[in-house]
PDB file of N, CA and C in Angstrom:
ATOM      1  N   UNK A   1       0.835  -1.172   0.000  1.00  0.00           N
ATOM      2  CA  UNK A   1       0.000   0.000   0.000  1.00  0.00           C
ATOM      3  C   UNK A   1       0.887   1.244   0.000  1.00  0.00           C
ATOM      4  N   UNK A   2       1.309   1.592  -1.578  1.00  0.00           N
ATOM      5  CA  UNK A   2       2.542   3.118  -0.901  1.00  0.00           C
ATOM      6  C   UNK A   2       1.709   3.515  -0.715  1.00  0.00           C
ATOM      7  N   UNK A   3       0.408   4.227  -0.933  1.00  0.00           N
ATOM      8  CA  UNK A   3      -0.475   5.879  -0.169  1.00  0.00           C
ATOM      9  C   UNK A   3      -0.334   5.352   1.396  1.00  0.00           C
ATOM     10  N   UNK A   4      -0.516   4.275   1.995  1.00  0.00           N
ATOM     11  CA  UNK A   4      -0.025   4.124   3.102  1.00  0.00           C
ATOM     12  C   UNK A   4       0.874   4.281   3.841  1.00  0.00           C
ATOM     13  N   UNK A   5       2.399   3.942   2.769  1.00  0.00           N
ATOM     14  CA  UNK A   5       3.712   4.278   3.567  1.00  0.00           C
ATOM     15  C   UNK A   5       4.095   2.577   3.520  1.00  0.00           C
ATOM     16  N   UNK A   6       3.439   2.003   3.039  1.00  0.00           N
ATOM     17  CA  UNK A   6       4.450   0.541   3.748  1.00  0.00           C
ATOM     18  C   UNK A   6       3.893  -0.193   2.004  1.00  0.00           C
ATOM     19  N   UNK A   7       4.930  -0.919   1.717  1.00  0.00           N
ATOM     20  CA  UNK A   7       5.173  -1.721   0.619  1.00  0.00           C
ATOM     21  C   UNK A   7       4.420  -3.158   0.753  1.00  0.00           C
ATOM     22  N   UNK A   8       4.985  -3.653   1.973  1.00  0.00           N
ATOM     23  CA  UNK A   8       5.106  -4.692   2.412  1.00  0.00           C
ATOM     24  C   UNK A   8       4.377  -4.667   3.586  1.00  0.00           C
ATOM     25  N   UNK A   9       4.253  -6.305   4.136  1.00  0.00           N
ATOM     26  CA  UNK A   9       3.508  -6.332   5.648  1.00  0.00           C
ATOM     27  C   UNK A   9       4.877  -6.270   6.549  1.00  0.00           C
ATOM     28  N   UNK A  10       4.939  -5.504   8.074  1.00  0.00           N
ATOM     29  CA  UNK A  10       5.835  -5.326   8.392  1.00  0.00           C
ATOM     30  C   UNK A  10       5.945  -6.574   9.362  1.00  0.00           C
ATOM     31  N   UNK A  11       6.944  -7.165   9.328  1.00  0.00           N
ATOM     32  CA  UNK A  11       7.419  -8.617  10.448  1.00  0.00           C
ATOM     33  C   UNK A  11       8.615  -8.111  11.023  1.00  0.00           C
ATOM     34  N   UNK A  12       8.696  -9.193  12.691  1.00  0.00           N
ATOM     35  CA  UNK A  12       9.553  -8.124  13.486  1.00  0.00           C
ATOM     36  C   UNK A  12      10.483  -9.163  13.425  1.00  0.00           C
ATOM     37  N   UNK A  13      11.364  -8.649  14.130  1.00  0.00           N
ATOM     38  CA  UNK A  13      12.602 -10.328  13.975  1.00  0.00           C
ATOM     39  C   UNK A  13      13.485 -10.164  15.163  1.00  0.00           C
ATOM     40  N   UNK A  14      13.423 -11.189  16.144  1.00  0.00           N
ATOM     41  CA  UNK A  14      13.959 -11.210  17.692  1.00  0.00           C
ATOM     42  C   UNK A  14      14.982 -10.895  17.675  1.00  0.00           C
ATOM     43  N   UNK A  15      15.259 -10.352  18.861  1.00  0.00           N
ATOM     44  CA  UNK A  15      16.909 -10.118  18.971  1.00  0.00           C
ATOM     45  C   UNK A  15      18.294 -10.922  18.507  1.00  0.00           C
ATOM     46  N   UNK A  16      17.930 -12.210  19.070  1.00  0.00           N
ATOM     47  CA  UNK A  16      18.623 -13.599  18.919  1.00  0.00           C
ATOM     48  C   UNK A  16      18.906 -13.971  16.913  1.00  0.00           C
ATOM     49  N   UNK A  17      17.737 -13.435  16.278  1.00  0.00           N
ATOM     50  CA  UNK A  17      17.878 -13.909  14.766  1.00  0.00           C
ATOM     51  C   UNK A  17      18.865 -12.399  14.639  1.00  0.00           C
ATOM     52  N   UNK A  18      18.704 -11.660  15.032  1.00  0.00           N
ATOM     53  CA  UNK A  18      19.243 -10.381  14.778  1.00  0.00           C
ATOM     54  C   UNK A  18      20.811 -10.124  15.014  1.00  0.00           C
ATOM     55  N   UNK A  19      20.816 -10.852  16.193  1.00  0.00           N
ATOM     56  CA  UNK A  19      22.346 -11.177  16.551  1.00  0.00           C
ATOM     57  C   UNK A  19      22.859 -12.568  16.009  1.00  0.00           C
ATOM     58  N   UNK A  20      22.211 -13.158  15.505  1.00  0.00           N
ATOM     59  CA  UNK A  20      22.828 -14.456  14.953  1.00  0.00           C
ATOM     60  C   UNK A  20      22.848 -13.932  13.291  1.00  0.00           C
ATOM     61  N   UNK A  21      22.229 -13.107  12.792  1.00  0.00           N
ATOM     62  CA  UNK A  21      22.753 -12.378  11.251  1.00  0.00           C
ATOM     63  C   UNK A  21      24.004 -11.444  11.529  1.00  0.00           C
ATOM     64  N   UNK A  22      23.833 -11.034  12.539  1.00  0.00           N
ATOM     65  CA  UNK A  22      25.028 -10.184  12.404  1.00  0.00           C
ATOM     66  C   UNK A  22      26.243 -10.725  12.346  1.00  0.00           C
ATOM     67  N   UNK A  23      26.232 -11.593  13.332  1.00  0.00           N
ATOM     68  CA  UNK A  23      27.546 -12.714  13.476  1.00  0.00           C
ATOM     69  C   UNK A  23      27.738 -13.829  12.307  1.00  0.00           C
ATOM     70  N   UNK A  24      26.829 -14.164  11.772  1.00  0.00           N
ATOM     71  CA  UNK A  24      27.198 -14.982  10.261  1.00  0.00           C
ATOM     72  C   UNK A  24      27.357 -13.785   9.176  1.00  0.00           C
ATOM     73  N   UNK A  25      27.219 -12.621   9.058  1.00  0.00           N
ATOM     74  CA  UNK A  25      27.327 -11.531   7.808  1.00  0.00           C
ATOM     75  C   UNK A  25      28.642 -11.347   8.427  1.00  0.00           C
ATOM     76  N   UNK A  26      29.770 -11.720   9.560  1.00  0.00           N
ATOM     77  CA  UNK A  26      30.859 -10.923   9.946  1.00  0.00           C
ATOM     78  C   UNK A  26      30.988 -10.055  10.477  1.00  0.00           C
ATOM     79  N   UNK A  27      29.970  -9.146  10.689  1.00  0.00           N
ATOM     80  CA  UNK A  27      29.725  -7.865  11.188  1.00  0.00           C
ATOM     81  C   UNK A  27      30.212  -6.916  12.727  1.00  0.00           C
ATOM     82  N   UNK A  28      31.419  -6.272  11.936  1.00  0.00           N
ATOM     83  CA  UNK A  28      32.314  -5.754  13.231  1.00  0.00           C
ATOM     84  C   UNK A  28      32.535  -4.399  13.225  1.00  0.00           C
ATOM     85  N   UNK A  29      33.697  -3.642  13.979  1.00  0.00           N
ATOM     86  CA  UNK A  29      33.261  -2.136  14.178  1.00  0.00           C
ATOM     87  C   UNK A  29      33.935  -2.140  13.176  1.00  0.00           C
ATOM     88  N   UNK A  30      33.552  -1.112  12.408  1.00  0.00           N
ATOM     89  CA  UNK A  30      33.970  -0.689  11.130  1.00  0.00           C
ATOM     90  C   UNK A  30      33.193  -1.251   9.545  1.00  0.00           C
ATOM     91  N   UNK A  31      32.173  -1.939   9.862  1.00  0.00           N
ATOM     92  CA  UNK A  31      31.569  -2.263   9.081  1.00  0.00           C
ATOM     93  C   UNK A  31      30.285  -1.244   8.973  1.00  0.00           C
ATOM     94  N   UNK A  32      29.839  -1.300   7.318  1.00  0.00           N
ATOM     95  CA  UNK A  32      28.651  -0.508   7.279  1.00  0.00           C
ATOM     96  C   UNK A  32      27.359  -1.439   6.884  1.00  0.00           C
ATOM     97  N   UNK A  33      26.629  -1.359   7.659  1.00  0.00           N
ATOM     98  CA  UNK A  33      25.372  -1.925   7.901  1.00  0.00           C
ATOM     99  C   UNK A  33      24.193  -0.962   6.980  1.00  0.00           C
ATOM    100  N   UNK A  34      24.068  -1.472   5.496  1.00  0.00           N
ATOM    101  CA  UNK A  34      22.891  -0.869   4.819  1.00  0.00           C
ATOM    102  C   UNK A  34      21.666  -1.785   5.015  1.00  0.00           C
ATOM    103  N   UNK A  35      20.510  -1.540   5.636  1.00  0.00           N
ATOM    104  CA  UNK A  35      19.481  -2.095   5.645  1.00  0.00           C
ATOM    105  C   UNK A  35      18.255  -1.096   5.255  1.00  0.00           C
ATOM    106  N   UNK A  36      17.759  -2.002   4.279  1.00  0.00           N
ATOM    107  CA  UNK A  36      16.890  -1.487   3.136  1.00  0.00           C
ATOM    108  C   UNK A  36      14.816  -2.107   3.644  1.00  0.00           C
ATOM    109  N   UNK A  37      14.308  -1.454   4.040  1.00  0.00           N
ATOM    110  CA  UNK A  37      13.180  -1.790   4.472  1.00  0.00           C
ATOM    111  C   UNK A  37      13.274  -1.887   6.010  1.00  0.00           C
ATOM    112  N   UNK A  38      14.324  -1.307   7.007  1.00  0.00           N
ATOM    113  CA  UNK A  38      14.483  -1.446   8.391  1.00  0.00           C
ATOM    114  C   UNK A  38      13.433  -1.391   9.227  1.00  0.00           C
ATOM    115  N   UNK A  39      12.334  -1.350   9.167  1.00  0.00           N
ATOM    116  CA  UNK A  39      11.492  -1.584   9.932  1.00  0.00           C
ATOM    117  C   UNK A  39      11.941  -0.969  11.583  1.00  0.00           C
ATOM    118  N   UNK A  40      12.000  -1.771  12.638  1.00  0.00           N
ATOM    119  CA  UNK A  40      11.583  -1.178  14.045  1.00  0.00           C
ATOM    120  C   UNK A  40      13.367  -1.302  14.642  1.00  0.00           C
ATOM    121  N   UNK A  41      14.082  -1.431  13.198  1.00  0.00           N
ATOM    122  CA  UNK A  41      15.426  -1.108  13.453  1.00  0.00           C
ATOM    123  C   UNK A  41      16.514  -2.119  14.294  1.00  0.00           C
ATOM    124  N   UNK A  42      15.829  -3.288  14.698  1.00  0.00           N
ATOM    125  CA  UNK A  42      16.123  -4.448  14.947  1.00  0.00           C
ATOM    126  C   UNK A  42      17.617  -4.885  14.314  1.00  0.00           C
ATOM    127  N   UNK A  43      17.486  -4.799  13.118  1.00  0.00           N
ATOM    128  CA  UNK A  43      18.830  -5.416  12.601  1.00  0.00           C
ATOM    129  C   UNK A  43      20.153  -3.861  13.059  1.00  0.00           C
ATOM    130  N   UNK A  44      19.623  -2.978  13.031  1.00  0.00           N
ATOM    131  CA  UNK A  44      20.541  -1.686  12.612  1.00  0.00           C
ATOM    132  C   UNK A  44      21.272  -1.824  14.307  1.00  0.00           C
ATOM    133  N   UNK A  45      20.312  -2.208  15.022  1.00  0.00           N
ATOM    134  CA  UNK A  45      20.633  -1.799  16.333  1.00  0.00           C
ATOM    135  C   UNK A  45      21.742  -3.148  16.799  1.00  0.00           C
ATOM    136  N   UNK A  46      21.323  -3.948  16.283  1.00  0.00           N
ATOM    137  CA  UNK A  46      22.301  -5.222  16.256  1.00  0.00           C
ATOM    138  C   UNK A  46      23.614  -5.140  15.913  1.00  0.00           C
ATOM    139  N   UNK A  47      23.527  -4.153  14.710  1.00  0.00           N
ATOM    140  CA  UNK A  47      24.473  -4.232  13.817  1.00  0.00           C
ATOM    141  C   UNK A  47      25.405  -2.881  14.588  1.00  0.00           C
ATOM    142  N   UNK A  48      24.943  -1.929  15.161  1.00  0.00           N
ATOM    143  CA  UNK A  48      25.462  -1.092  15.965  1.00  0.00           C
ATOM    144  C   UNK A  48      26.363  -1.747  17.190  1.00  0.00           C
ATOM    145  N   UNK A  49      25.809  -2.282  18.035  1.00  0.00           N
ATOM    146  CA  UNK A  49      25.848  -3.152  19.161  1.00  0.00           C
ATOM    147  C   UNK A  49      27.569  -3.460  18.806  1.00  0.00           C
ATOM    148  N   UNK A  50      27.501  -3.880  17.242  1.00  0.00           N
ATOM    149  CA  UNK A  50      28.913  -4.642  17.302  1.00  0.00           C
ATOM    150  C   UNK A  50      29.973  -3.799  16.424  1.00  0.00           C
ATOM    151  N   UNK A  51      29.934  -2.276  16.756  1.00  0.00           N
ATOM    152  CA  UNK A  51      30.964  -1.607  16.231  1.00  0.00           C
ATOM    153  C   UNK A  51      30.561  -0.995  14.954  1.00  0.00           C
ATOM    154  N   UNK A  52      29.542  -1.427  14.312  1.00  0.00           N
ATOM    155  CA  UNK A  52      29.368  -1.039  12.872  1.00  0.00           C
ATOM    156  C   UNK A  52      28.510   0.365  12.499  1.00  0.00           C
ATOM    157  N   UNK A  53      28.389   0.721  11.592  1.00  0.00           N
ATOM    158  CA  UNK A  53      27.778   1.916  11.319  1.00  0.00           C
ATOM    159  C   UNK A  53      26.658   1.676  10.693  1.00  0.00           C
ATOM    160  N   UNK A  54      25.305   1.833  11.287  1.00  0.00           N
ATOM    161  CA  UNK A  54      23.798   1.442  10.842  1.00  0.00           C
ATOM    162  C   UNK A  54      23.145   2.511  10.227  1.00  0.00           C
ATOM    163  N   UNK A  55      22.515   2.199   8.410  1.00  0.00           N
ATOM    164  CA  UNK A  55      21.930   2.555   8.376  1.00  0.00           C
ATOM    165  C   UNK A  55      20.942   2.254   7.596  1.00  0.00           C
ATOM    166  N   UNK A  56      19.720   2.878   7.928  1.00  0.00           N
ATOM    167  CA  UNK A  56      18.285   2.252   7.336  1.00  0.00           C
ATOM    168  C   UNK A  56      17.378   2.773   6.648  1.00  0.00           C
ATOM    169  N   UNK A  57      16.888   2.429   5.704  1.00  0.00           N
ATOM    170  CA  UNK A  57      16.270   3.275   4.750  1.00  0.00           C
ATOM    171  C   UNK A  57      14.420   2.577   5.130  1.00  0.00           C
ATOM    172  N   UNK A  58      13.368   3.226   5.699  1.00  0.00           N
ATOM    173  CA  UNK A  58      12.333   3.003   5.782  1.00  0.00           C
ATOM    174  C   UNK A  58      11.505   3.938   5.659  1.00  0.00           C
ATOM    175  N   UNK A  59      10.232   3.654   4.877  1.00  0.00           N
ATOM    176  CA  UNK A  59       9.298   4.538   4.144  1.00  0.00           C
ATOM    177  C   UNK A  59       8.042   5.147   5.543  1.00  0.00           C
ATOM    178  N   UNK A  60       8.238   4.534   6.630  1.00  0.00           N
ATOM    179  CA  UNK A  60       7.045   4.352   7.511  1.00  0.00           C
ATOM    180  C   UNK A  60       7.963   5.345   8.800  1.00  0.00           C
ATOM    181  N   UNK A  61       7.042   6.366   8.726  1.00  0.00           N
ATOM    182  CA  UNK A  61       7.683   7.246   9.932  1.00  0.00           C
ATOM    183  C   UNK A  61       7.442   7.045  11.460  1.00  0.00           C
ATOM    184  N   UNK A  62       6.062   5.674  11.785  1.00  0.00           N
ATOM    185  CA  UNK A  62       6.327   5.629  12.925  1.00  0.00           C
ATOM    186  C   UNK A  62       7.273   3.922  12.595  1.00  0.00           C
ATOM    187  N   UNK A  63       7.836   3.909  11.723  1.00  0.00           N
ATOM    188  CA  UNK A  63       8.816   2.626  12.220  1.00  0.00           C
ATOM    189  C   UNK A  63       9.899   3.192  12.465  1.00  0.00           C
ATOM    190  N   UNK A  64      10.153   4.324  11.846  1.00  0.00           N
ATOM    191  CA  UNK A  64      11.673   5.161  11.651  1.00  0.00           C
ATOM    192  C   UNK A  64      11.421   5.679  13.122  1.00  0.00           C
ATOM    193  N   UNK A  65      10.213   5.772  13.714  1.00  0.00           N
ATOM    194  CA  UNK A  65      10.590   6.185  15.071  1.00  0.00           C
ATOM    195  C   UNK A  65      10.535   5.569  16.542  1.00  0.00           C
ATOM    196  N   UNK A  66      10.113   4.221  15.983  1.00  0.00           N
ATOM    197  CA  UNK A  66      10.093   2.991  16.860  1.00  0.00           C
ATOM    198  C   UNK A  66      11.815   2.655  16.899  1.00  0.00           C
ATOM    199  N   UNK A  67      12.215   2.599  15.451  1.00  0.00           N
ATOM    200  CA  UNK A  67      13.868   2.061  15.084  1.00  0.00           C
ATOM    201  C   UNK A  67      15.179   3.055  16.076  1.00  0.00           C
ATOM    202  N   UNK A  68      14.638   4.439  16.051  1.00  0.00           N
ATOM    203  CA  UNK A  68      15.727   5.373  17.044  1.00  0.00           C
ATOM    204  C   UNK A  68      14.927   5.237  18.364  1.00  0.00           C
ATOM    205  N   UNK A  69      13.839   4.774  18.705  1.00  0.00           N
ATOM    206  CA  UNK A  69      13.966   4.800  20.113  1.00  0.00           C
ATOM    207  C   UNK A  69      14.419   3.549  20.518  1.00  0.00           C
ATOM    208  N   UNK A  70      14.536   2.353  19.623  1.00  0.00           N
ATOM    209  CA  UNK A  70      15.276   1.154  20.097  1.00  0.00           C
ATOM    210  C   UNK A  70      16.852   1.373  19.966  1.00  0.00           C
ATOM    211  N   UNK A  71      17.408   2.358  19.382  1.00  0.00           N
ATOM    212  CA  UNK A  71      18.824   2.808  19.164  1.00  0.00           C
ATOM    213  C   UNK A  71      18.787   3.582  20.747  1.00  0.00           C
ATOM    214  N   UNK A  72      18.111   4.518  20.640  1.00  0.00           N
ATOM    215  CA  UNK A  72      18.019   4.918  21.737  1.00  0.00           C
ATOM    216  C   UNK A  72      19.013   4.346  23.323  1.00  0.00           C
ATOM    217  N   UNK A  73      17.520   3.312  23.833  1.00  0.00           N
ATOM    218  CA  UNK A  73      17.559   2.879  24.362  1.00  0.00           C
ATOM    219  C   UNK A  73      18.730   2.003  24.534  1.00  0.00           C
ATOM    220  N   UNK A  74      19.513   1.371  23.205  1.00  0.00           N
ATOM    221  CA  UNK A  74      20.413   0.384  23.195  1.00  0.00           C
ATOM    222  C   UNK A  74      21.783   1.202  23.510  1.00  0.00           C
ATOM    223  N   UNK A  75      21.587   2.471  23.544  1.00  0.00           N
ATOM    224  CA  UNK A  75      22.984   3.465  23.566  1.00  0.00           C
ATOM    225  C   UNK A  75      23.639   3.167  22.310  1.00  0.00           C
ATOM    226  N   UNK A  76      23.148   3.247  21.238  1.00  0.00           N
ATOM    227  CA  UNK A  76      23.883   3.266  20.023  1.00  0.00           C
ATOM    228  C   UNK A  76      23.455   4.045  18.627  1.00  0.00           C
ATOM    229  N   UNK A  77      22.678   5.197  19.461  1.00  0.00           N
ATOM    230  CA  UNK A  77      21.987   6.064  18.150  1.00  0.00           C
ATOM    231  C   UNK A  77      23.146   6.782  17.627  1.00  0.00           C
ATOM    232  N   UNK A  78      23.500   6.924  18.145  1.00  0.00           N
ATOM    233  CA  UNK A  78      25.071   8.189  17.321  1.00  0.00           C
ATOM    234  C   UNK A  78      25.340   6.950  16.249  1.00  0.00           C
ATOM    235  N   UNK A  79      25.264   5.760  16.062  1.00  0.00           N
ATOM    236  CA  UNK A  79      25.850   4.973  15.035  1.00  0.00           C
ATOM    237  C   UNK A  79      24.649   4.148  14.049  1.00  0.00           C
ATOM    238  N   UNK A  80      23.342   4.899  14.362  1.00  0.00           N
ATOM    239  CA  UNK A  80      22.633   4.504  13.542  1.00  0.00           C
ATOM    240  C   UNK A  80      21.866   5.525  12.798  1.00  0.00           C
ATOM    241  N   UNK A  81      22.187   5.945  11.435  1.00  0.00           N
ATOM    242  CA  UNK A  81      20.678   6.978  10.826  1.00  0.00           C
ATOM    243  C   UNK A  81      19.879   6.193   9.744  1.00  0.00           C
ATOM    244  N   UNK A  82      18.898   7.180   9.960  1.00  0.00           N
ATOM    245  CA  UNK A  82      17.427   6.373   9.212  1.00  0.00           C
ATOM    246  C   UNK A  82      16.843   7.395   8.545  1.00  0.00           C
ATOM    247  N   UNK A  83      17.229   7.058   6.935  1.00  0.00           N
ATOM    248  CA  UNK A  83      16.631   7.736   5.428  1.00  0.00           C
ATOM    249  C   UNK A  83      15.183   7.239   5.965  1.00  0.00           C
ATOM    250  N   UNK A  84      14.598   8.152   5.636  1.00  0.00           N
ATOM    251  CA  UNK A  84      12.649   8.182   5.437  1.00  0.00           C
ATOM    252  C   UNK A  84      12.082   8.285   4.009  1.00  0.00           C
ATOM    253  N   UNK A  85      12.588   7.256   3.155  1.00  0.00           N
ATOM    254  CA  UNK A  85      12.106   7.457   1.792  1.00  0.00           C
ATOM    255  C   UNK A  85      12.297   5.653   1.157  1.00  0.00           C
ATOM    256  N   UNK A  86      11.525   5.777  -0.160  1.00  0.00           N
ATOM    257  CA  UNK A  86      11.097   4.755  -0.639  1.00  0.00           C
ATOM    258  C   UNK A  86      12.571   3.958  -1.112  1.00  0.00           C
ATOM    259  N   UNK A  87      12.641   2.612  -0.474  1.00  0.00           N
ATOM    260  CA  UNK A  87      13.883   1.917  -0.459  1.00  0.00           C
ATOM    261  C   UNK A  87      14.220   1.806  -2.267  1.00  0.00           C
ATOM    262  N   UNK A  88      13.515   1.970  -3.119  1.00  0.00           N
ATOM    263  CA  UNK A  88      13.273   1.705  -4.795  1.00  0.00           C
ATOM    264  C   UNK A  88      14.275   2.866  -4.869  1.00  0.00           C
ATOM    265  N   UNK A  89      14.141   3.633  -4.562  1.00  0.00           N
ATOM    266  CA  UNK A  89      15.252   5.155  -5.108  1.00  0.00           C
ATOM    267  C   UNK A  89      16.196   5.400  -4.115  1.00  0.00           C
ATOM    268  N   UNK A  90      17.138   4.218  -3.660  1.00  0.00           N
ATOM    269  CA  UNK A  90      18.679   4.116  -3.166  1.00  0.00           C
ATOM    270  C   UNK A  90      19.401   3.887  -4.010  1.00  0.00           C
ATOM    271  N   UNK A  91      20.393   4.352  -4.491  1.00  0.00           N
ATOM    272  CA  UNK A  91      21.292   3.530  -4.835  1.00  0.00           C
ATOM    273  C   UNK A  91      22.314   3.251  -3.651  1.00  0.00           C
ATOM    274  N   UNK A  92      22.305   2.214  -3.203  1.00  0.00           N
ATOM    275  CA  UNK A  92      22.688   1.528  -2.135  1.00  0.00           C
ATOM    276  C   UNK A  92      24.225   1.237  -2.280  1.00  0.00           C
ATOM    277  N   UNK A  93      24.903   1.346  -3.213  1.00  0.00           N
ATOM    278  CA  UNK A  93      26.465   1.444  -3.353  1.00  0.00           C
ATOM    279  C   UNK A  93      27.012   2.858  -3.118  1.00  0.00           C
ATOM    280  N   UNK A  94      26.100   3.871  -3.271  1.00  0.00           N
ATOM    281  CA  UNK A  94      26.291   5.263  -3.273  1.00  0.00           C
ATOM    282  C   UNK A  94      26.386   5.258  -1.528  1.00  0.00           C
ATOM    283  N   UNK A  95      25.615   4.801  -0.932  1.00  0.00           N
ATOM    284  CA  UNK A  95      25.057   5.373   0.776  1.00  0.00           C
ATOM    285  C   UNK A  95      26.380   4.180   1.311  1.00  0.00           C
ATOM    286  N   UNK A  96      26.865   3.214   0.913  1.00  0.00           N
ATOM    287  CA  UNK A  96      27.652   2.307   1.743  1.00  0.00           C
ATOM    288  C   UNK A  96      29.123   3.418   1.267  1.00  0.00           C
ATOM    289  N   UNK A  97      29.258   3.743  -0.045  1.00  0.00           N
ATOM    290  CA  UNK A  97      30.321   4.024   0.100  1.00  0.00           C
ATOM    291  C   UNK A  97      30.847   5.938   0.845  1.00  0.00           C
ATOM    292  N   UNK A  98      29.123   6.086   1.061  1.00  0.00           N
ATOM    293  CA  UNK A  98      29.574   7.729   1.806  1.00  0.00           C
ATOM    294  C   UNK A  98      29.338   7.528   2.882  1.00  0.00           C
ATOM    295  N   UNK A  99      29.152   6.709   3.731  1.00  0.00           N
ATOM    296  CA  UNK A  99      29.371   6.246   5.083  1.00  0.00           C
ATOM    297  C   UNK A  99      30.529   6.036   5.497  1.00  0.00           C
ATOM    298  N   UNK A 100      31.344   4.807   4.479  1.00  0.00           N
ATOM    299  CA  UNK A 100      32.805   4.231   4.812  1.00  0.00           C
ATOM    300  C   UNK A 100      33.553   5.258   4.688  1.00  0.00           C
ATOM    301  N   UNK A 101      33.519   6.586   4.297  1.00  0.00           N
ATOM    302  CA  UNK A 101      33.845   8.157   3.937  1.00  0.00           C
ATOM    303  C   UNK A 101      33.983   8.757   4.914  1.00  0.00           C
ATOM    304  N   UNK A 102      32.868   8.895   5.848  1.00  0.00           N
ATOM    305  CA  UNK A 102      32.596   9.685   6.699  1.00  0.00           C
ATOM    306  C   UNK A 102      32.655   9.290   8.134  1.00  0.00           C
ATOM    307  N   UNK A 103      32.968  10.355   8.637  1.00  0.00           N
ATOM    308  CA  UNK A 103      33.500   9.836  10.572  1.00  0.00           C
ATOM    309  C   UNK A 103      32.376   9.599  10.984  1.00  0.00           C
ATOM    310  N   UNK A 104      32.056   8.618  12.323  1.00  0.00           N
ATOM    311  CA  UNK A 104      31.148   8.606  13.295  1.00  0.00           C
ATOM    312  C   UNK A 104      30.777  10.048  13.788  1.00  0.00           C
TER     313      UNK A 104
END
């Protein structure tokens, strides 16, 4: 439904699957974490947790604001930002490589 804001039905994904992707993708400080449809920020915050630089592209502004209050809370918002626009118009090699660019 885009006039809605959401593409897709949104599914949440436990901490445990969240930390068990991070750790099979390799995912360490200095890595950049592009997640495309981030939802309630689950993976970003995971992916923070372990040094990396999170960021998430989601069309739904109360997920984008569910996703920083779980950064929030996790003490790892300084290492996570969240694009508010339709994941179709990233170019997603462009945003990984001006991250790996740019300081925390």
């Amino acid at each position: 439904d885009w006039a809605g804001g959401y593409v897709s039905p949104f599914r949440q994904t436990s901490e445990e699957v969240a930390d068990r992707i991070m750790r099979m993708a390799g995912i360490t400080a200095g890595s950049v974490v592009l997640d495309l449809g981030s939802g309630d920020g689950i993976l970003l915050v995971a992916a923070a947790k372990r040094g990396a630089r999170a960021v998430g592209v989601e069309l739904s502004a109360d997920l984008n604001a569910a996703a920083m209050q779980r950064a929030a809370e996790a003490g790892v918002e300084s290492s996570v930002e969240l694009l508010e626009q339709d994941l179709t118009q990233i170019d997603a090699l462009k945003v990984i490589e001006e991250k790996r660019t740019t300081a925390c």
